[in-house]
Protein backbone atom coordinates (compact mmCIF):
# COMPACT_ATOMS: atom_id res chain seq x y z
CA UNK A 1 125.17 -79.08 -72.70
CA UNK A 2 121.82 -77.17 -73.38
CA UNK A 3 118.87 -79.41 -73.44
CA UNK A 4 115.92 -78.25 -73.40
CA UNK A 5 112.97 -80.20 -72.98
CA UNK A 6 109.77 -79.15 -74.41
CA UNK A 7 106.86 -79.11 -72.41
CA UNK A 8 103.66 -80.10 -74.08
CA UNK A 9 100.55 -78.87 -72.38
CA UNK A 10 98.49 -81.55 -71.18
CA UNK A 11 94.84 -82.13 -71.94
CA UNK A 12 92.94 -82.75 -68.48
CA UNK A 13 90.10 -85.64 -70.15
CA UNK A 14 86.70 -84.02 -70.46
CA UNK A 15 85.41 -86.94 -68.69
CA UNK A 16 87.08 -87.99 -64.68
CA UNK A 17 88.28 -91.68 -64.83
CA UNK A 18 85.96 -92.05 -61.23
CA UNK A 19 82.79 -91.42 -63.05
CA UNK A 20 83.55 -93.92 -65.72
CA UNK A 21 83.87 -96.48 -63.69
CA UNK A 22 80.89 -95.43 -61.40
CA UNK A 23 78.69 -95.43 -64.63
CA UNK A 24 80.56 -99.17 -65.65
CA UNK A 25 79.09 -100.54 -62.35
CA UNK A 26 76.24 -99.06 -61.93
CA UNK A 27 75.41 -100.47 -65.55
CA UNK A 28 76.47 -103.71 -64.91
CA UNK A 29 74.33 -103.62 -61.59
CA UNK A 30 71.37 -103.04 -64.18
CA UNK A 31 72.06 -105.62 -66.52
CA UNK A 32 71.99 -108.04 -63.78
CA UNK A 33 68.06 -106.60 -63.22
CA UNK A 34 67.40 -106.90 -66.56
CA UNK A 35 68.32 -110.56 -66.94
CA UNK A 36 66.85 -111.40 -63.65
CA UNK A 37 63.89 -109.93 -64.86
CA UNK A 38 64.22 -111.94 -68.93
CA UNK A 39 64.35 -115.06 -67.12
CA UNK A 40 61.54 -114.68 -64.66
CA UNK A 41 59.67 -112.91 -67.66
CA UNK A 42 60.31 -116.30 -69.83
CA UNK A 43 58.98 -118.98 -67.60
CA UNK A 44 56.07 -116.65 -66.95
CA UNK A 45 55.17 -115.00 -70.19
CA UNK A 46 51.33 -114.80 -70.18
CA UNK A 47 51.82 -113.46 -66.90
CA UNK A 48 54.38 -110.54 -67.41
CA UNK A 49 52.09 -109.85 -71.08
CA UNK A 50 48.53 -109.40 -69.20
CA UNK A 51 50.36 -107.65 -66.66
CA UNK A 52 51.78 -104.83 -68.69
CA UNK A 53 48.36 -104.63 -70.12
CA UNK A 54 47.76 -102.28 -66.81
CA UNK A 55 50.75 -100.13 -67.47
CA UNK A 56 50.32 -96.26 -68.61
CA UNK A 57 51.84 -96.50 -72.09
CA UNK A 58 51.60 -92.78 -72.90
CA UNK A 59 52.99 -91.84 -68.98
CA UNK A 60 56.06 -93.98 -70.00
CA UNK A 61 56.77 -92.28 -74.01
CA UNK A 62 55.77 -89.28 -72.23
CA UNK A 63 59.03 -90.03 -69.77
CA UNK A 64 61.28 -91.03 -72.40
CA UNK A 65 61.10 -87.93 -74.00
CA UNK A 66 61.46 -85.60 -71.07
CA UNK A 67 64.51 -87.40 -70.27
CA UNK A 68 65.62 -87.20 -73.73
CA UNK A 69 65.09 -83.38 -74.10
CA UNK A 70 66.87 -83.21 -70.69
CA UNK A 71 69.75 -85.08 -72.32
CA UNK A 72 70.08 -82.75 -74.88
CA UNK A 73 69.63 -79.57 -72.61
CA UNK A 74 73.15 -81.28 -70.76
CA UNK A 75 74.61 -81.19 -74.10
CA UNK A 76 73.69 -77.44 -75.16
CA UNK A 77 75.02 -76.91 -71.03
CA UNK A 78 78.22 -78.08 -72.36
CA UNK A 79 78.60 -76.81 -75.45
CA UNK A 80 77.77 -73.12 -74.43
CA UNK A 81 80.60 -73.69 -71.40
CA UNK A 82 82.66 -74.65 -74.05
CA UNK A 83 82.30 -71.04 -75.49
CA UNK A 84 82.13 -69.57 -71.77
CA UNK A 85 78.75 -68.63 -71.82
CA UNK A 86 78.15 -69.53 -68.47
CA UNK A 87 74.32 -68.02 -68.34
CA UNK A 88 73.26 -70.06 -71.36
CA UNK A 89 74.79 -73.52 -69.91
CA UNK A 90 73.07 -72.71 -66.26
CA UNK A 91 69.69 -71.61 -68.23
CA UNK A 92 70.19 -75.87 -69.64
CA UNK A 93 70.95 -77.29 -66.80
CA UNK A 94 68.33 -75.34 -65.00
CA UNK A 95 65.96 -77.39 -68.10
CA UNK A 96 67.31 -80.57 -67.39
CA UNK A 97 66.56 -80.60 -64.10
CA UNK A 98 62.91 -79.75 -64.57
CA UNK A 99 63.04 -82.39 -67.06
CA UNK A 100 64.04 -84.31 -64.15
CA UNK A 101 61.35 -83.09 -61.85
CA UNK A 102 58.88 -83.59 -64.57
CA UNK A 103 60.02 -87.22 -64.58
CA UNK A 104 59.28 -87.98 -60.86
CA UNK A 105 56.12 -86.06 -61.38
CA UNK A 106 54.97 -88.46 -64.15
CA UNK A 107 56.14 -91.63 -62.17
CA UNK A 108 54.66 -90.78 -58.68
CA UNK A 109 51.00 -89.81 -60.90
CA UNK A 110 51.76 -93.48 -62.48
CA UNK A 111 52.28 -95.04 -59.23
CA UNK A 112 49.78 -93.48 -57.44
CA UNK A 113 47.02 -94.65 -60.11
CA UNK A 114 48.79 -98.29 -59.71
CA UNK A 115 48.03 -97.97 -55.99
CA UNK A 116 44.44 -96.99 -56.21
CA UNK A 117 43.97 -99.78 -58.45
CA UNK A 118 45.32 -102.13 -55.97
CA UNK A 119 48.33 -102.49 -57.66
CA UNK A 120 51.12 -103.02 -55.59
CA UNK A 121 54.77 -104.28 -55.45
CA UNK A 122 53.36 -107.82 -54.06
CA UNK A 123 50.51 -107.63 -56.71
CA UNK A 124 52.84 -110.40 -58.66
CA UNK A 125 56.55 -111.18 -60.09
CA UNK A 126 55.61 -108.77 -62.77
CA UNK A 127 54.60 -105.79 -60.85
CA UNK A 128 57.50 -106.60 -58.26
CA UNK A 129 59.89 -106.05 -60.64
CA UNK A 130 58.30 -102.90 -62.50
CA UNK A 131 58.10 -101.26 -58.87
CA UNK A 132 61.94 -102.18 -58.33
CA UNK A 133 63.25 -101.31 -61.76
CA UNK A 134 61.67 -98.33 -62.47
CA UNK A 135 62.13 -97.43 -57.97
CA UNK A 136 65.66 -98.02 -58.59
CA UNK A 137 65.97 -95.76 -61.92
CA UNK A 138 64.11 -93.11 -59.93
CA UNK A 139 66.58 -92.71 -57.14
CA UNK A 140 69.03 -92.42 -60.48
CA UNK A 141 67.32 -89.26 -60.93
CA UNK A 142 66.71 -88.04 -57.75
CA UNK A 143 70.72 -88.28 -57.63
CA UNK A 144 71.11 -87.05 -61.04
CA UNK A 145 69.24 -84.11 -60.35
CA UNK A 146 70.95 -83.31 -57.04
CA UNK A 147 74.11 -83.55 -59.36
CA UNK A 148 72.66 -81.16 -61.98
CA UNK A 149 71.69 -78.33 -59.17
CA UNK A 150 75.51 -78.43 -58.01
CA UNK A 151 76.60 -78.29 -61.57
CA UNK A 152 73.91 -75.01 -61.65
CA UNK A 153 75.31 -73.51 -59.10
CA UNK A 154 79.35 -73.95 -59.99
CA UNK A 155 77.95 -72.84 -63.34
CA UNK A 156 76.47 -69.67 -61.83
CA UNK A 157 79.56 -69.12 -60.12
CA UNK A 158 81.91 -69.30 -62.94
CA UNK A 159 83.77 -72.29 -61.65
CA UNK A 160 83.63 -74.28 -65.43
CA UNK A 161 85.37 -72.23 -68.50
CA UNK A 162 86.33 -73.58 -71.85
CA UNK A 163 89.76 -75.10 -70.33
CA UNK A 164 88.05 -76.49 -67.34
CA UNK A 165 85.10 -77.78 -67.88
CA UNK A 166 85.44 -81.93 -66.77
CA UNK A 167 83.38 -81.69 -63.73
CA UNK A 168 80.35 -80.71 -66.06
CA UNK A 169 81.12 -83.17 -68.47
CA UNK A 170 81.15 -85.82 -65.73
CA UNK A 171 78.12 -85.29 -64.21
CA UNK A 172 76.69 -84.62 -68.15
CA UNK A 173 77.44 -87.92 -68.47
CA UNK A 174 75.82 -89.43 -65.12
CA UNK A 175 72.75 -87.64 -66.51
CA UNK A 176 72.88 -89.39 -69.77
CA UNK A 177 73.47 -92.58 -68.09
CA UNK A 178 70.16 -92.23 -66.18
CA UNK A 179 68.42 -91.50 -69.39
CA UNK A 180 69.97 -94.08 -71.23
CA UNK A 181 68.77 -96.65 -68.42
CA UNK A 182 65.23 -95.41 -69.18
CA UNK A 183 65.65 -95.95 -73.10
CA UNK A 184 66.32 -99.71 -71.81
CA UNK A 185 63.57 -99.61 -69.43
CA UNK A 186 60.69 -98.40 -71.13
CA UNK A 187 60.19 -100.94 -73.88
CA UNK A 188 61.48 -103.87 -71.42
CA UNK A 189 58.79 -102.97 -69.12
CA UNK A 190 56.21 -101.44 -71.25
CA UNK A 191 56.04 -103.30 -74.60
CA UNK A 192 58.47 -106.33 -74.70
CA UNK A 193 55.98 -109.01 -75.85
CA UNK A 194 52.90 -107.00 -75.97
């Protein structure tokens, strides 16, 4: 008796389980922040409102939409991978990560101006959290850029095609996580109440 099983090819998911639940952690770590931050915010309103006063509106939009162009520079990275053009993707993920570096730019010209106004981390509750929050989402992109000069170079190197191209569209989605974080960050921080 002939049987003959067929064998179906398998679709490897664009996106590695790992990251997922990386990403599911790390935003549940920052919705802890956030409501630590809504609480404190809440029995000190007037506070947290004359506070944010002293925050560089335009700096912040500014940051939003680097981090949204960079966003969309991951998704052209993909989409040209997806069509093995492995110049174009490395030429958008070699954008997104100067979107990145334009980011910490931005933030360290923002802090410093804090500083010089005597605005520290132990300034008040306010400016404690702003420092930690927007600290914390910096190391995000510190990270997410190291990830996006490793995608570069396995990019440059061929090592993504359009039937293997997962680790890119894991570490595409780290990115977008990052950015996403600031979306949530910027009017929390910057206009919530203002």
């Amino acid at each position: 008796m002939n049987t003959s099983v067929s064998k179906e090819k398998t679709k490897s998911p664009a996106v590695e389980e790992g990251i997922l639940i990386f990403i599911f952690a790390d935003m549940c770590f920052f919705a802890l922040i956030f409501i630590s931050y809504l609480m404190e915010r809440n029995a000190n309103s007037e506070l947290y409102i004359s506070s944010q006063t002293e925050l560089n509106q335009t700096l912040g939009a500014v940051n939003t939409l680097i981090l949204l162009l960079s966003s969309w520079f991951v998704v052209l990275a993909v989409r040209a991978i997806k069509k093995n053009a492995h110049q174009i993707s490395a030429v958008f993920i070699a954008l997104a990560f100067t979107c990145g570096g334009l980011f910490i730019v931005n933030k360290i010209i923002e802090y410093s101006a804090k500083v010089k106004d005597g605005i520290t981390l132990l300034s008040n509750d306010f400016f404690m959290f702003y420092y930690i929050i927007t600290g914390i989402h910096m190391a995000h992109v510190v990270g997410g850029m190291i990830i996006l000069l490793v995608l570069f170079m396995n990019t440059k190197k061929g090592k993504y095609s359009a039937n293997n191209f997962s680790g890119l569209e894991s570490g595409g989605v780290y990115w977008h996580m990052v950015d996403l974080l600031w979306v949530f960050i910027f009017p929390l921080i910057y206009f919530l109440g203002a």
